[in-house]
N, C-alpha and C. Protein backbone atom coordinates (compact mmCIF):
# COMPACT_ATOMS: atom_id res chain seq x y z
N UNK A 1 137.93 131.36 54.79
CA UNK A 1 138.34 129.99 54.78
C UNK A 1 138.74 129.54 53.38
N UNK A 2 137.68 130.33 51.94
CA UNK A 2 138.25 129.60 51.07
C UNK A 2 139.31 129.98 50.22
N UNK A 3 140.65 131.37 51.04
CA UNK A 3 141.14 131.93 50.53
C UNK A 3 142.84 130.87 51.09
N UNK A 4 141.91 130.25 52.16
CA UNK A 4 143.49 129.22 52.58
C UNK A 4 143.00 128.22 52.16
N UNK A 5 142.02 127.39 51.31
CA UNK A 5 141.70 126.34 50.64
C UNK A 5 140.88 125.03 51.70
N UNK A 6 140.83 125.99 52.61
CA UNK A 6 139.90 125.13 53.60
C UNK A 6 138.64 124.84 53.37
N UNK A 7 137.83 123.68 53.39
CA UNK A 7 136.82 122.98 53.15
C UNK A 7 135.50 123.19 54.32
N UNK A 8 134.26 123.65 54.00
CA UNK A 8 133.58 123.77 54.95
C UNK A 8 132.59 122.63 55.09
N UNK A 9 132.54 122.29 55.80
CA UNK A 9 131.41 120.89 55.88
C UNK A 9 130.19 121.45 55.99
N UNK A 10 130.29 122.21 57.16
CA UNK A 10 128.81 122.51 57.45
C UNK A 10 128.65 124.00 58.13
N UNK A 11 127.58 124.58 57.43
CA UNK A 11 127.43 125.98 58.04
C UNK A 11 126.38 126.03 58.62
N UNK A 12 126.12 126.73 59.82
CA UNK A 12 125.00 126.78 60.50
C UNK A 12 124.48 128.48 60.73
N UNK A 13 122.97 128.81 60.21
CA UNK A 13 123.05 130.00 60.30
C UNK A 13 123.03 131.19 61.10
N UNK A 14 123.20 132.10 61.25
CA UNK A 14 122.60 132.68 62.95
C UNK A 14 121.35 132.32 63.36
N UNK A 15 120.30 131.91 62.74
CA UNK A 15 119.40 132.55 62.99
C UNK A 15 118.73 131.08 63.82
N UNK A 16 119.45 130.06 63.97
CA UNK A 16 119.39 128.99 64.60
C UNK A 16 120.42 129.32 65.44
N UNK A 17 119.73 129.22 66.65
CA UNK A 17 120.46 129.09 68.10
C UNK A 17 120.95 128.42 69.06
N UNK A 18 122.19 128.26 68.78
CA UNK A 18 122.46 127.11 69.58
C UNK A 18 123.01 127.47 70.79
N UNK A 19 122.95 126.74 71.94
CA UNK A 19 122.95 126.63 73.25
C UNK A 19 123.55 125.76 74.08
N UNK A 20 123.94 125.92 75.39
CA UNK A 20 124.19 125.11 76.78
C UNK A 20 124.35 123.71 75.74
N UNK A 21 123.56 123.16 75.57
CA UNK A 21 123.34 121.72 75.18
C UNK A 21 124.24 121.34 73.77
N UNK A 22 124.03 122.25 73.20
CA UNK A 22 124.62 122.09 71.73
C UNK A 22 126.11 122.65 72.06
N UNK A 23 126.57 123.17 73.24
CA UNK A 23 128.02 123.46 73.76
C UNK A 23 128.74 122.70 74.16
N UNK A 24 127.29 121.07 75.09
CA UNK A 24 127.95 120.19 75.68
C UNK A 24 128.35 118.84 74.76
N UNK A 25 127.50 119.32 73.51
CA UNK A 25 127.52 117.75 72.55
C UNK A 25 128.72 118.18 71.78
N UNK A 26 129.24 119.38 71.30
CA UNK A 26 130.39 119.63 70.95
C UNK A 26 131.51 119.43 71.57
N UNK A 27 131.56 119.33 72.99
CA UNK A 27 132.85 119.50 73.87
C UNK A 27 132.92 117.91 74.35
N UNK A 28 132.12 117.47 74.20
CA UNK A 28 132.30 115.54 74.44
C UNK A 28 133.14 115.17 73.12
N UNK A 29 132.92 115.60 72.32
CA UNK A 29 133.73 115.23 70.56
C UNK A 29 135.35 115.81 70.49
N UNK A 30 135.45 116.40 71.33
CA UNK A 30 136.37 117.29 71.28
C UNK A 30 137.96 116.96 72.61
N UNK A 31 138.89 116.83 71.78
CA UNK A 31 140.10 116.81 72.64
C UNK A 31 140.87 118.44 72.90
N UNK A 32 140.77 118.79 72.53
CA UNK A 32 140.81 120.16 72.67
C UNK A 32 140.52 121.37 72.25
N UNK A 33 140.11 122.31 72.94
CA UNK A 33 139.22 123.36 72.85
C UNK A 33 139.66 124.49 73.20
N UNK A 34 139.35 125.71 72.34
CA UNK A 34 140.61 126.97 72.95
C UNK A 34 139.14 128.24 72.49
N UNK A 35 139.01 128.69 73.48
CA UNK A 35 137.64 129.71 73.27
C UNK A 35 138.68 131.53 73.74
N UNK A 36 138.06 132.19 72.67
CA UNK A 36 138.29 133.18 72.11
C UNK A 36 137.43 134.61 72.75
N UNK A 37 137.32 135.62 73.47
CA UNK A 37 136.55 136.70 74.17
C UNK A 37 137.42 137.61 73.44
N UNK A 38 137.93 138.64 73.33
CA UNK A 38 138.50 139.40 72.37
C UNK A 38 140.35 138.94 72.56
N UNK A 39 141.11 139.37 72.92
CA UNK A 39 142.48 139.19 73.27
C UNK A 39 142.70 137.70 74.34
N UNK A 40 141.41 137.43 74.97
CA UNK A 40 141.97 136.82 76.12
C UNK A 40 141.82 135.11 75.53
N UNK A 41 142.27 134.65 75.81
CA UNK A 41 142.08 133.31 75.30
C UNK A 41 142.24 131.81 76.46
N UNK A 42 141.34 131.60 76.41
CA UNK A 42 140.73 130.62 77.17
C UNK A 42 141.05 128.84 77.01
N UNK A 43 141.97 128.02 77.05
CA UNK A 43 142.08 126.70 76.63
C UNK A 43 141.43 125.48 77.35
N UNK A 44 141.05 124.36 77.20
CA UNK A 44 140.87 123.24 78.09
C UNK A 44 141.28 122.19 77.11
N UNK A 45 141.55 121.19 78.02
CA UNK A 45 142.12 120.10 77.69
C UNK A 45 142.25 118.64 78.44
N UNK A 46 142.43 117.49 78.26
CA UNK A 46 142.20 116.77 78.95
C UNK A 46 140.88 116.34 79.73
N UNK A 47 140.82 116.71 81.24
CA UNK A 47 139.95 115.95 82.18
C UNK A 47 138.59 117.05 82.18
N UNK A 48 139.07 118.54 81.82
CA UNK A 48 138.40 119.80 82.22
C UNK A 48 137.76 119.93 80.46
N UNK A 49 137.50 119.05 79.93
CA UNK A 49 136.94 119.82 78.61
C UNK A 49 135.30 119.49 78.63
N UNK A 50 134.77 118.35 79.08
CA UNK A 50 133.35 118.66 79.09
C UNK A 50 133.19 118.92 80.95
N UNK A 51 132.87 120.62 80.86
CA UNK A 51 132.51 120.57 82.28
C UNK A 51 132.13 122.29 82.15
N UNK A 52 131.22 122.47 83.12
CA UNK A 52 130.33 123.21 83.27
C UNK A 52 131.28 124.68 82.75
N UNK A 53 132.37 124.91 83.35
CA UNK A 53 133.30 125.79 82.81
C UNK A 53 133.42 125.99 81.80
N UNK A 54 133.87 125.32 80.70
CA UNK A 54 134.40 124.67 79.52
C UNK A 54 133.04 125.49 78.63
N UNK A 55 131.69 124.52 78.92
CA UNK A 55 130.61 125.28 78.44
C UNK A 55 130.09 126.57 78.72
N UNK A 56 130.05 126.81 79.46
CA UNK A 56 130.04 128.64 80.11
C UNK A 56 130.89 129.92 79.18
N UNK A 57 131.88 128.90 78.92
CA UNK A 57 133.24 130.07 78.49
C UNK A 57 132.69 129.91 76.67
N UNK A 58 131.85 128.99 76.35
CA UNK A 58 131.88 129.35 74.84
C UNK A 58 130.55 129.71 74.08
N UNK A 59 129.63 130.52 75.84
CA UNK A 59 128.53 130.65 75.88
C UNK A 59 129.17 132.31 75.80
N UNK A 60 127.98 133.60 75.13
CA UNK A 60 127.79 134.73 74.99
C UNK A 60 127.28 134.97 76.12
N UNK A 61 126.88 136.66 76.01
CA UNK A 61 125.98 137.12 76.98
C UNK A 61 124.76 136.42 76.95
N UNK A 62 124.24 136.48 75.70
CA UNK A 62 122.66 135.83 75.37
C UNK A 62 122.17 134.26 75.92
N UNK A 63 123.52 133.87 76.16
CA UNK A 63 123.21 132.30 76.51
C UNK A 63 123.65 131.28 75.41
N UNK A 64 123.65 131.57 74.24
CA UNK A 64 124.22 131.54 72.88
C UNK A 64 125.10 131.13 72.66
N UNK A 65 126.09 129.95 72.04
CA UNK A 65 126.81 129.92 71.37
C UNK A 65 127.39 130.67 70.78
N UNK A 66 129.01 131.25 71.41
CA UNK A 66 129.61 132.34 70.45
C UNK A 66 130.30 131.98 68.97
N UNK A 67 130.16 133.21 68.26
CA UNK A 67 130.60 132.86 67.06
C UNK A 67 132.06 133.70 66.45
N UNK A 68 132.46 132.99 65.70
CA UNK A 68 132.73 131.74 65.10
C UNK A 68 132.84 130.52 66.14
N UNK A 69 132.30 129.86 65.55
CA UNK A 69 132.56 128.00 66.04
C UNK A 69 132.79 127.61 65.37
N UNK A 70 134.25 126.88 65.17
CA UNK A 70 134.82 125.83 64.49
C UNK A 70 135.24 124.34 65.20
N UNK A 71 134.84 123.25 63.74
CA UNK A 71 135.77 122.25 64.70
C UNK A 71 136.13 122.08 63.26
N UNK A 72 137.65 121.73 63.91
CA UNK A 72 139.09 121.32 62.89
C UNK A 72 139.27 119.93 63.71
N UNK A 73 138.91 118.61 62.99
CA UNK A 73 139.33 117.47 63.71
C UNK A 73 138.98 117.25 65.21
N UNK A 74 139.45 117.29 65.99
CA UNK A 74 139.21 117.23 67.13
C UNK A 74 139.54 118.04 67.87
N UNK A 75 139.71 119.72 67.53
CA UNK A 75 140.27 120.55 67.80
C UNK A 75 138.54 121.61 67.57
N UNK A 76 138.55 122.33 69.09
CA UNK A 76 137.15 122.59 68.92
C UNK A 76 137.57 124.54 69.36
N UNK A 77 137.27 125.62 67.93
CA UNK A 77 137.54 127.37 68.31
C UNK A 77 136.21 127.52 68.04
N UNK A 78 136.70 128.13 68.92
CA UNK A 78 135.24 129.16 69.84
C UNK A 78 135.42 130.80 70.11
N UNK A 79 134.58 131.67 69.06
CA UNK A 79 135.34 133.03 68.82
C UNK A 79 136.73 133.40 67.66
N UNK A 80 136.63 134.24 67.83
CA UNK A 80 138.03 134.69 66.64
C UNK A 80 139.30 135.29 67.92
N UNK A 81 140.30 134.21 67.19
CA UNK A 81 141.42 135.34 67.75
C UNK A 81 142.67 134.80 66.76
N UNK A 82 143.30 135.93 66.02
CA UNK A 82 144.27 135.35 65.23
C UNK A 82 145.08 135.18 65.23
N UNK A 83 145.64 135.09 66.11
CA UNK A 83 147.19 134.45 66.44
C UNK A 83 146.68 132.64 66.74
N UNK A 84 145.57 132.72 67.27
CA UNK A 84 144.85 131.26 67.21
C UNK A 84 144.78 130.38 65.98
N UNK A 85 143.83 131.10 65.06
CA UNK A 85 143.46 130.44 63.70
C UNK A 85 145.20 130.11 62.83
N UNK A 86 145.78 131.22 62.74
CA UNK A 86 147.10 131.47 62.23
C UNK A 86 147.83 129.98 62.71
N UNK A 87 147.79 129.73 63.66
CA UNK A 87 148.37 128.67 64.78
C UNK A 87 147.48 127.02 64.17
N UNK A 88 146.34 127.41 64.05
CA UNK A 88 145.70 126.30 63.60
C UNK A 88 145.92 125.79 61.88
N UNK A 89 145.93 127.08 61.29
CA UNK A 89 145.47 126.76 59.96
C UNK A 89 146.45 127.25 59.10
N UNK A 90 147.67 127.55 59.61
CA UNK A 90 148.70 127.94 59.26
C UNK A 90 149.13 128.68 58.40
């Protein structure tokens, strides 16, 4: 991030786990959301962004919050995929 001059607000470490709940307080803040599994890429938007789906898809195997989690404004990535970030952060 600080090689494109991007600013981090806040880092959270692994070793705090966040979850279901901490998936749903993120996706209420959020106008759009694009979650990341390796190649496949997952978007919501509009009416479908806080909903059981939405949270599921940016949940791991573990139950977990996948990582990376970013929010850019109101723009909420979930996972790495770089044609994504590239797209975001130009």
């Amino acid at each position: 991030m600080e090689a494109r001059g991007i600013e981090v607000a806040e880092t959270v470490p692994a070793s705090r786990k966040l979850q279901r709940a901490d998936a749903l307080n993120l996706l209420e803040k959020a106008s759009r959301v694009s979650v990341a599994k390796g190649r496949k890429l997952t978007e919501f938007s509009g009416d479908n962004i806080v909903s059981d789906e939405a949270a599921t898809a940016m949940l791991g195997t573990t139950g977990n919050l996948r990582a990376p989690t970013l929010v850019v404004g109101a723009t909420l990535l979930v996972g790495f995929n770089e044609a994504l970030y590239s797209e975001v952060f130009g």
